[in-house]
Protein backbone atom coordinates (compact mmCIF):
# COMPACT_ATOMS: atom_id res chain seq x y z
CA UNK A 1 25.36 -7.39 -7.22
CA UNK A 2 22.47 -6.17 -5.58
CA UNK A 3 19.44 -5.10 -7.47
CA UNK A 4 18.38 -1.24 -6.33
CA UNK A 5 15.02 -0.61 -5.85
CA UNK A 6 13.59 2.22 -8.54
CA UNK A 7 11.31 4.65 -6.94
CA UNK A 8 7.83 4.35 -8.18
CA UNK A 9 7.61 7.88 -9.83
CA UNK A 10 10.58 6.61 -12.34
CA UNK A 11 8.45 3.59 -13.11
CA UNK A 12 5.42 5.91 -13.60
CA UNK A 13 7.44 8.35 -15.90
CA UNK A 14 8.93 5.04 -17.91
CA UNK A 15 5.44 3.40 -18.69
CA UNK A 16 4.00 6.82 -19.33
CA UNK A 17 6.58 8.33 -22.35
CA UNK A 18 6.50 4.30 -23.05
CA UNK A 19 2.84 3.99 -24.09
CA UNK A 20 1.97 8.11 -24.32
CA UNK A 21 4.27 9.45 -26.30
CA UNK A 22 5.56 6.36 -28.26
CA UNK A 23 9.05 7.08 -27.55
CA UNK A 24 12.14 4.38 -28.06
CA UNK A 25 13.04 2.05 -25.30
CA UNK A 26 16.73 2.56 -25.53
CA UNK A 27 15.82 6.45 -25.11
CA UNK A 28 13.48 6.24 -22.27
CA UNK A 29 16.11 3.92 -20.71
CA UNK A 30 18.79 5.53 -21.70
CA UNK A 31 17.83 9.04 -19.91
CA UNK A 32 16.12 6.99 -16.85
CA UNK A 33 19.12 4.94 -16.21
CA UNK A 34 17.04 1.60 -16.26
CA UNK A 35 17.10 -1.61 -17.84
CA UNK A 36 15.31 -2.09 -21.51
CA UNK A 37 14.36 -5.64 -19.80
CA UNK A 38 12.69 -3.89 -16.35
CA UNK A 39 10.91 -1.58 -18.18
CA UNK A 40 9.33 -4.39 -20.55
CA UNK A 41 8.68 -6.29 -17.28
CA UNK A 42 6.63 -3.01 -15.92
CA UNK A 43 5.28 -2.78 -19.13
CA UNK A 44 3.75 -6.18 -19.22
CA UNK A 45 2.77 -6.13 -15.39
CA UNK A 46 1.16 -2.49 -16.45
CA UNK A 47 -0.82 -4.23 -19.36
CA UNK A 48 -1.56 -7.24 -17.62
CA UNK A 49 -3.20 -5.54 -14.88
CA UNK A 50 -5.70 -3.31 -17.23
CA UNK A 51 -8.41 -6.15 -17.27
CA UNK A 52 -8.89 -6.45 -13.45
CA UNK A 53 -9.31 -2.22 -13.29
CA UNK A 54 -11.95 -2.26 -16.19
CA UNK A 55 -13.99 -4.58 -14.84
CA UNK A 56 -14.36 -3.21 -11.46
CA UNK A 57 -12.69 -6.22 -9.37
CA UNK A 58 -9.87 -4.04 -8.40
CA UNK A 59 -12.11 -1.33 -6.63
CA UNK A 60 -14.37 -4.01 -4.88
CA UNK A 61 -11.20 -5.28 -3.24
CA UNK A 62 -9.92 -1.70 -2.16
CA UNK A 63 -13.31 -1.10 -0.83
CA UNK A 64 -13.17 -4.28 0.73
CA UNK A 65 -10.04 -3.36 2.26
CA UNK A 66 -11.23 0.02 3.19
CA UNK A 67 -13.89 -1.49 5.15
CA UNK A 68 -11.54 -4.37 6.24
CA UNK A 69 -8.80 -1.95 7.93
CA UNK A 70 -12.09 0.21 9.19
CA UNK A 71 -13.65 -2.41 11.21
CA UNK A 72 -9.90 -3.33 12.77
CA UNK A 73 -9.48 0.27 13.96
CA UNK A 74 -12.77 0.61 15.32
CA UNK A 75 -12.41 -2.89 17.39
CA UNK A 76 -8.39 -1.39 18.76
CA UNK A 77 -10.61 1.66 19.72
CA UNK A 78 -13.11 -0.73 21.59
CA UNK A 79 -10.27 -2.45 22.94
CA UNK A 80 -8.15 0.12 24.10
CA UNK A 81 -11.44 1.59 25.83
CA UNK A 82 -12.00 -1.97 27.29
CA UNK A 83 -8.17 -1.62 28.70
CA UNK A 84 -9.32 1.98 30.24
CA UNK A 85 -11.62 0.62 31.89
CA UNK A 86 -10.04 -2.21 33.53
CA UNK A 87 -7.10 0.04 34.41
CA UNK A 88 -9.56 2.09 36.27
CA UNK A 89 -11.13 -0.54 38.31
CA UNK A 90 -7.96 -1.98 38.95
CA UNK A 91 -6.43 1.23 40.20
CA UNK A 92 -9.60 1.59 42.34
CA UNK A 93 -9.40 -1.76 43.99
CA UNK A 94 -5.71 -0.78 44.75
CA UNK A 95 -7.02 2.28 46.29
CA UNK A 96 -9.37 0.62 48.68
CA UNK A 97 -7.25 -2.38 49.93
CA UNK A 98 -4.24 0.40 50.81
CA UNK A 99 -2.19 -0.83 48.19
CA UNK A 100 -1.51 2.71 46.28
């Protein structure tokens, strides 16, 4: 049987009434329509996770990325400018040897 995919706000919800408000497992999966072991799999990827947000390493690498997936768009910009260019000439050189 396939496994479905649970949309993230479910997860959210689960982990949230989960460590918030204290509530039973069998109640919070009971009303979600999950699985008592997913949820203690989020729970532990959720917990797990905490030290790399505290100590900053998780916003150096989405800066990093930030700047990463900047630096790529501005290069497709210089690129596709490049590519304007050359259609130009081209188009140009057409022109004069009576090709267009």
């Amino acid at each position: 049987m396939p496994r479905s995919k649970v949309q993230t706000s479910v997860k959210v919800q689960a982990i949230t009434r989960l460590l918030q408000a204290g509530e039973a497992v069998s109640s919070i999966c009971a009303d979600l329509k999950i699985s008592p072991v997913e949820l203690e799999r989020w729970r532990s990827e959720v917990i797990g996770g905490l030290g790399g947000f505290f100590d900053g390493s998780l916003r150096r690498r989405e800066r990093a990325k930030d700047r990463r997936i900047c630096a790529l768009e501005q290069e497709v910009a210089r690129k596709q400018e490049v590519i304007g260019e050359l259609m130009e000439a081209y188009t140009l050189s057409k022109k004069k040897n009576g090709a267009l």
